[in-house]
PDB file of N, CA and C in Angstrom:
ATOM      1  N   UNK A   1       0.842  -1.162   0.000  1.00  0.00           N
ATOM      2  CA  UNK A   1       0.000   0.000   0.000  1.00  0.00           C
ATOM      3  C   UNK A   1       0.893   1.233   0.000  1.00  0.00           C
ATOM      4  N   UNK A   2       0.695   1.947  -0.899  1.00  0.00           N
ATOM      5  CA  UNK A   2       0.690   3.331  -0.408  1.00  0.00           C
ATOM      6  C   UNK A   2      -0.095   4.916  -0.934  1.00  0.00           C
ATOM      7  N   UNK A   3       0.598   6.152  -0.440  1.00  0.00           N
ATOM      8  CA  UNK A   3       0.035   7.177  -0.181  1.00  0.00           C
ATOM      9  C   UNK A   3       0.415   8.071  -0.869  1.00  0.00           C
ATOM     10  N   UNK A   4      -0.312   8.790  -2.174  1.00  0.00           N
ATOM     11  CA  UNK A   4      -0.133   9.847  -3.105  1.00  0.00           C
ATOM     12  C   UNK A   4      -0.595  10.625  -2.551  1.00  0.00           C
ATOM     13  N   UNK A   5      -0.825  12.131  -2.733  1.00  0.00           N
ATOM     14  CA  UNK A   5      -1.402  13.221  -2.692  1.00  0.00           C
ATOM     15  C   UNK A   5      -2.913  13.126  -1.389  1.00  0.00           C
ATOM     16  N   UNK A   6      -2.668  11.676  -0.538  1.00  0.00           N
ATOM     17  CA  UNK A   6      -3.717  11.561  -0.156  1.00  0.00           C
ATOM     18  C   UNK A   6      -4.568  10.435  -0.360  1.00  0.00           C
ATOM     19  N   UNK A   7      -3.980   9.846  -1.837  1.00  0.00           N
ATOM     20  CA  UNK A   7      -4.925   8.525  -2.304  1.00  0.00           C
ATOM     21  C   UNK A   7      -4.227   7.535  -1.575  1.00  0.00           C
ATOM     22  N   UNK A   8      -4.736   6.399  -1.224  1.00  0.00           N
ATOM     23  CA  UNK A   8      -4.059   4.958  -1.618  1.00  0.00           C
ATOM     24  C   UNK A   8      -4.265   4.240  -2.024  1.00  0.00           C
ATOM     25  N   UNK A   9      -2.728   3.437  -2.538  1.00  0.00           N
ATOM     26  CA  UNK A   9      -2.865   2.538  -3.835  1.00  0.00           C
ATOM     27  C   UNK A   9      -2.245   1.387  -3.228  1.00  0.00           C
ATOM     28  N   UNK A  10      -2.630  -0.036  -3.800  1.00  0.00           N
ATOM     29  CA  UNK A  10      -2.234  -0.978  -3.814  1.00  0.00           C
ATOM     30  C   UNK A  10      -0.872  -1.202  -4.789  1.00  0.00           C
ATOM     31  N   UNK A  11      -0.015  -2.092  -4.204  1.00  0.00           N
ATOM     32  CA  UNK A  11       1.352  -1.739  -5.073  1.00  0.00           C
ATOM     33  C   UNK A  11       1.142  -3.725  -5.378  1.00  0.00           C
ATOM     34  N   UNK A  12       0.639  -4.309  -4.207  1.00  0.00           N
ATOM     35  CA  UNK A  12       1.194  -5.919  -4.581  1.00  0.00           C
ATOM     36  C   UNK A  12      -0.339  -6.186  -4.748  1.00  0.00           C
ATOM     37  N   UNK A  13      -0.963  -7.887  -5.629  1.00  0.00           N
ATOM     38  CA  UNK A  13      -1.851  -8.082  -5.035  1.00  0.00           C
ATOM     39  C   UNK A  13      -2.207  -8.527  -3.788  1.00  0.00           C
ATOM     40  N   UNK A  14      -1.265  -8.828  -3.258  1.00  0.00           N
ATOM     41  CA  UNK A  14      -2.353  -9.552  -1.385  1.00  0.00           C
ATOM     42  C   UNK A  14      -2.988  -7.714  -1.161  1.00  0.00           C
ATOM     43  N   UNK A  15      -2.768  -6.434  -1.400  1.00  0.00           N
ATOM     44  CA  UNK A  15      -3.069  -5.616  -0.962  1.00  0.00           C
ATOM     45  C   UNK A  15      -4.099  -5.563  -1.792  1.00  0.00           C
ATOM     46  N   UNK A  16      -4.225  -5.632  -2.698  1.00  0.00           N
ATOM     47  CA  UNK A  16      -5.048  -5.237  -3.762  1.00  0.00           C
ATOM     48  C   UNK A  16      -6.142  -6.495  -3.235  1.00  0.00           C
ATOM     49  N   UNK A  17      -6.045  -7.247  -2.924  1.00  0.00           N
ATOM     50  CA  UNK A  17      -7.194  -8.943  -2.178  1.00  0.00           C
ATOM     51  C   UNK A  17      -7.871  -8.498  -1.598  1.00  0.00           C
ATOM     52  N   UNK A  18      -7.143  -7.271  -0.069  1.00  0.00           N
ATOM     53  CA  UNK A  18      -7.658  -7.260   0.856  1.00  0.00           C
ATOM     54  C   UNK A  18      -8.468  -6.014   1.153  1.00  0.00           C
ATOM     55  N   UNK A  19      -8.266  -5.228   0.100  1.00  0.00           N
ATOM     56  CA  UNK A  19      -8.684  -3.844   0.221  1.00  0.00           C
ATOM     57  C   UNK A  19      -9.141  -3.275  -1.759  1.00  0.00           C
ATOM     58  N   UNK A  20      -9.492  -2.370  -1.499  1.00  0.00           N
ATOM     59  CA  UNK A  20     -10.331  -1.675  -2.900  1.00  0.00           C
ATOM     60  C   UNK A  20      -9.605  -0.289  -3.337  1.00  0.00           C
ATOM     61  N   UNK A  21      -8.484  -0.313  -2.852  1.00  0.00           N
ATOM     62  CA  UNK A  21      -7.539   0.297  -3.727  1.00  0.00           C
ATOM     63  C   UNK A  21      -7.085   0.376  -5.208  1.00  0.00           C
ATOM     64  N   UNK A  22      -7.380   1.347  -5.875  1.00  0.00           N
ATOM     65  CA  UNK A  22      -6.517   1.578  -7.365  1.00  0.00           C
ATOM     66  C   UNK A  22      -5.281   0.475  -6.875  1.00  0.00           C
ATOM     67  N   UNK A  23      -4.957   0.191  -8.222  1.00  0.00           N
ATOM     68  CA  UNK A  23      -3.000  -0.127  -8.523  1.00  0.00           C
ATOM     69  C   UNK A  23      -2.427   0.625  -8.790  1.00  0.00           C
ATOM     70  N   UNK A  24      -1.279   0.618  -7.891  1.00  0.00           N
ATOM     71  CA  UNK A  24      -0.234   1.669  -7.936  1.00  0.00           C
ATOM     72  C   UNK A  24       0.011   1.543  -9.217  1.00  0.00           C
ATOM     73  N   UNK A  25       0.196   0.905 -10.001  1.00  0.00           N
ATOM     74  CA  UNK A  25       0.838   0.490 -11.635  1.00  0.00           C
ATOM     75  C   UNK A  25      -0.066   1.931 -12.442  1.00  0.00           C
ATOM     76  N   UNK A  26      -0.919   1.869 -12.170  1.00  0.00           N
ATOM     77  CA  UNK A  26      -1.957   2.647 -13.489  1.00  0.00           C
ATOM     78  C   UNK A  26      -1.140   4.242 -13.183  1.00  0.00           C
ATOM     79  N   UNK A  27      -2.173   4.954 -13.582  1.00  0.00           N
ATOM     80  CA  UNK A  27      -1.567   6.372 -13.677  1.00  0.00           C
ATOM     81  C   UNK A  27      -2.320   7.039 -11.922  1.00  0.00           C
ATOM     82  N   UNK A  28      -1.457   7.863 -11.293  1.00  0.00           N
ATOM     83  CA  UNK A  28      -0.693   8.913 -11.785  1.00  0.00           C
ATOM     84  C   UNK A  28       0.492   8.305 -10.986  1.00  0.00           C
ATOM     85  N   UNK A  29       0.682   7.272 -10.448  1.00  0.00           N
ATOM     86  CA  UNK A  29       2.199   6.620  -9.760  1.00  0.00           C
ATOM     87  C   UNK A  29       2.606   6.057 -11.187  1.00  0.00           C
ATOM     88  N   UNK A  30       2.250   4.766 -11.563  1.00  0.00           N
ATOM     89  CA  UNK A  30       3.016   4.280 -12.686  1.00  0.00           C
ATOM     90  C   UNK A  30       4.005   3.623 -12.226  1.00  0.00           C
ATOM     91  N   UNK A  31       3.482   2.724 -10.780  1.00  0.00           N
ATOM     92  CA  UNK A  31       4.824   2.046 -10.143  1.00  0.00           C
ATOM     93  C   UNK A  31       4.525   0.430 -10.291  1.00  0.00           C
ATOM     94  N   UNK A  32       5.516  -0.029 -10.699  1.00  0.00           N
ATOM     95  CA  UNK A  32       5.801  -1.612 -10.434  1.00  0.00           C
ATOM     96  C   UNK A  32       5.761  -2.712  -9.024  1.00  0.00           C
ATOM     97  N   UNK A  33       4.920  -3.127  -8.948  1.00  0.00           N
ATOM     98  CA  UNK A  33       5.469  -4.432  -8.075  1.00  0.00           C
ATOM     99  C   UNK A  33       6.709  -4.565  -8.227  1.00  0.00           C
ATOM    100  N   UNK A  34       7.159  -4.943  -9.446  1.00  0.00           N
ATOM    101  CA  UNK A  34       8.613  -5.184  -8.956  1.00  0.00           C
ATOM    102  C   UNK A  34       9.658  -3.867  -8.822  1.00  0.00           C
ATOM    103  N   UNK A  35       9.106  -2.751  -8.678  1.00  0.00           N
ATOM    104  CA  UNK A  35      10.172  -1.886  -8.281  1.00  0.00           C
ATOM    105  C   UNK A  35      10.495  -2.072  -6.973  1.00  0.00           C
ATOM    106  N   UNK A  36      12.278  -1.268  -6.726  1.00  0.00           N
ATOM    107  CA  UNK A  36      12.721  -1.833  -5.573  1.00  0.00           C
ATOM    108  C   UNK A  36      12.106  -1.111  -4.268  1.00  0.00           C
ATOM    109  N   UNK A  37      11.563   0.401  -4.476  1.00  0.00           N
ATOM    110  CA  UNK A  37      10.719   0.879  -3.613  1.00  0.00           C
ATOM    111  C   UNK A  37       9.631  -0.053  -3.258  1.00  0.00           C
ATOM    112  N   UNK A  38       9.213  -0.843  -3.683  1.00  0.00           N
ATOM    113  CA  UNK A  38       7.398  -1.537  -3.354  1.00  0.00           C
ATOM    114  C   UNK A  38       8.183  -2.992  -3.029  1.00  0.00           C
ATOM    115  N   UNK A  39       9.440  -3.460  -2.968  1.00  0.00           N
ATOM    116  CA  UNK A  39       9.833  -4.552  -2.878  1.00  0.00           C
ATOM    117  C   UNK A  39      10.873  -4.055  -1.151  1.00  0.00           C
ATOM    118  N   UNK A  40      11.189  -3.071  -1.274  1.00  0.00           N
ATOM    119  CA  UNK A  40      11.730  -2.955  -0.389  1.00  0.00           C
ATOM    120  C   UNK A  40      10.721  -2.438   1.556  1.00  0.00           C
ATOM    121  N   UNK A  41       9.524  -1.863   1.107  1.00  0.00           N
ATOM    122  CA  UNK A  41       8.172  -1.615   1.612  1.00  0.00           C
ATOM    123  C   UNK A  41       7.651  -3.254   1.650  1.00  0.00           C
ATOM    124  N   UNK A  42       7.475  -4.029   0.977  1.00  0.00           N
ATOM    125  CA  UNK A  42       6.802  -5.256   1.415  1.00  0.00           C
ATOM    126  C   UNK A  42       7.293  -5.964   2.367  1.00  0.00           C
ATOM    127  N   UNK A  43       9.172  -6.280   2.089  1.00  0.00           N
ATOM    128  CA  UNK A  43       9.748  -6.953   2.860  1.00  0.00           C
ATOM    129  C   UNK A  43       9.843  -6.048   4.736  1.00  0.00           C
ATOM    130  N   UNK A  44       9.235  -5.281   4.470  1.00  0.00           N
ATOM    131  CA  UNK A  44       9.409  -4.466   6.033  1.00  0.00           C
ATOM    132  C   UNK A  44       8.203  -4.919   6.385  1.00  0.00           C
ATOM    133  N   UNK A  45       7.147  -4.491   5.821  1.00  0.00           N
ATOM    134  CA  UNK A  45       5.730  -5.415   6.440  1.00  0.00           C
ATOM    135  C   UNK A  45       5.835  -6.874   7.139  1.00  0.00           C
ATOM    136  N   UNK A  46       6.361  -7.401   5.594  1.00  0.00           N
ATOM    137  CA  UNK A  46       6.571  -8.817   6.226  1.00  0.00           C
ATOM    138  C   UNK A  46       7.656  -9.334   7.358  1.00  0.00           C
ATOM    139  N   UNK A  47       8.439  -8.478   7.655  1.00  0.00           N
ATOM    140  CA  UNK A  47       9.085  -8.312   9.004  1.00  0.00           C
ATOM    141  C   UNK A  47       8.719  -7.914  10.290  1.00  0.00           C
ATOM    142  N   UNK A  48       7.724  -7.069   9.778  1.00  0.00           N
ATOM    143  CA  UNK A  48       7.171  -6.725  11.246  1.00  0.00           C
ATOM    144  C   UNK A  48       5.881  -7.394  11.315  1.00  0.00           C
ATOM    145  N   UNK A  49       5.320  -7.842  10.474  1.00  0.00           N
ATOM    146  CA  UNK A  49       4.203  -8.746  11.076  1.00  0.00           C
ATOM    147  C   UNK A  49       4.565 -10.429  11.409  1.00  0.00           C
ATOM    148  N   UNK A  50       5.594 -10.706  11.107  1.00  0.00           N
ATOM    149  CA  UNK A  50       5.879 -12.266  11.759  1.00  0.00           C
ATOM    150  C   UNK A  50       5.309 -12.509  12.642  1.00  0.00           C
TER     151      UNK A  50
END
């Protein structure tokens, strides 16, 4: 997940599963799942929720 101008967007699908968020992919982010920002944000989630 994250936070534009205020919006939020889903960056992976489990976020996109669990919630009704745009994809970060479309416009006006235009960001990848696999970018290292949304890869580097997942693996912290998944660290702190163990």
């Amino acid at each position: 997940m994250g936070i534009s101008n205020g919006s939020v967007y889903a960056s992976t699908g489990g976020a996109r599963n669990t919630a009704t968020c745009p994809k970060a992919s479309a416009a006006p982010l235009q960001i990848s799942p696999d970018d290292d920002i949304v890869q580097a944000f997942d693996t912290c989630v998944v660290n702190l929720t163990r």
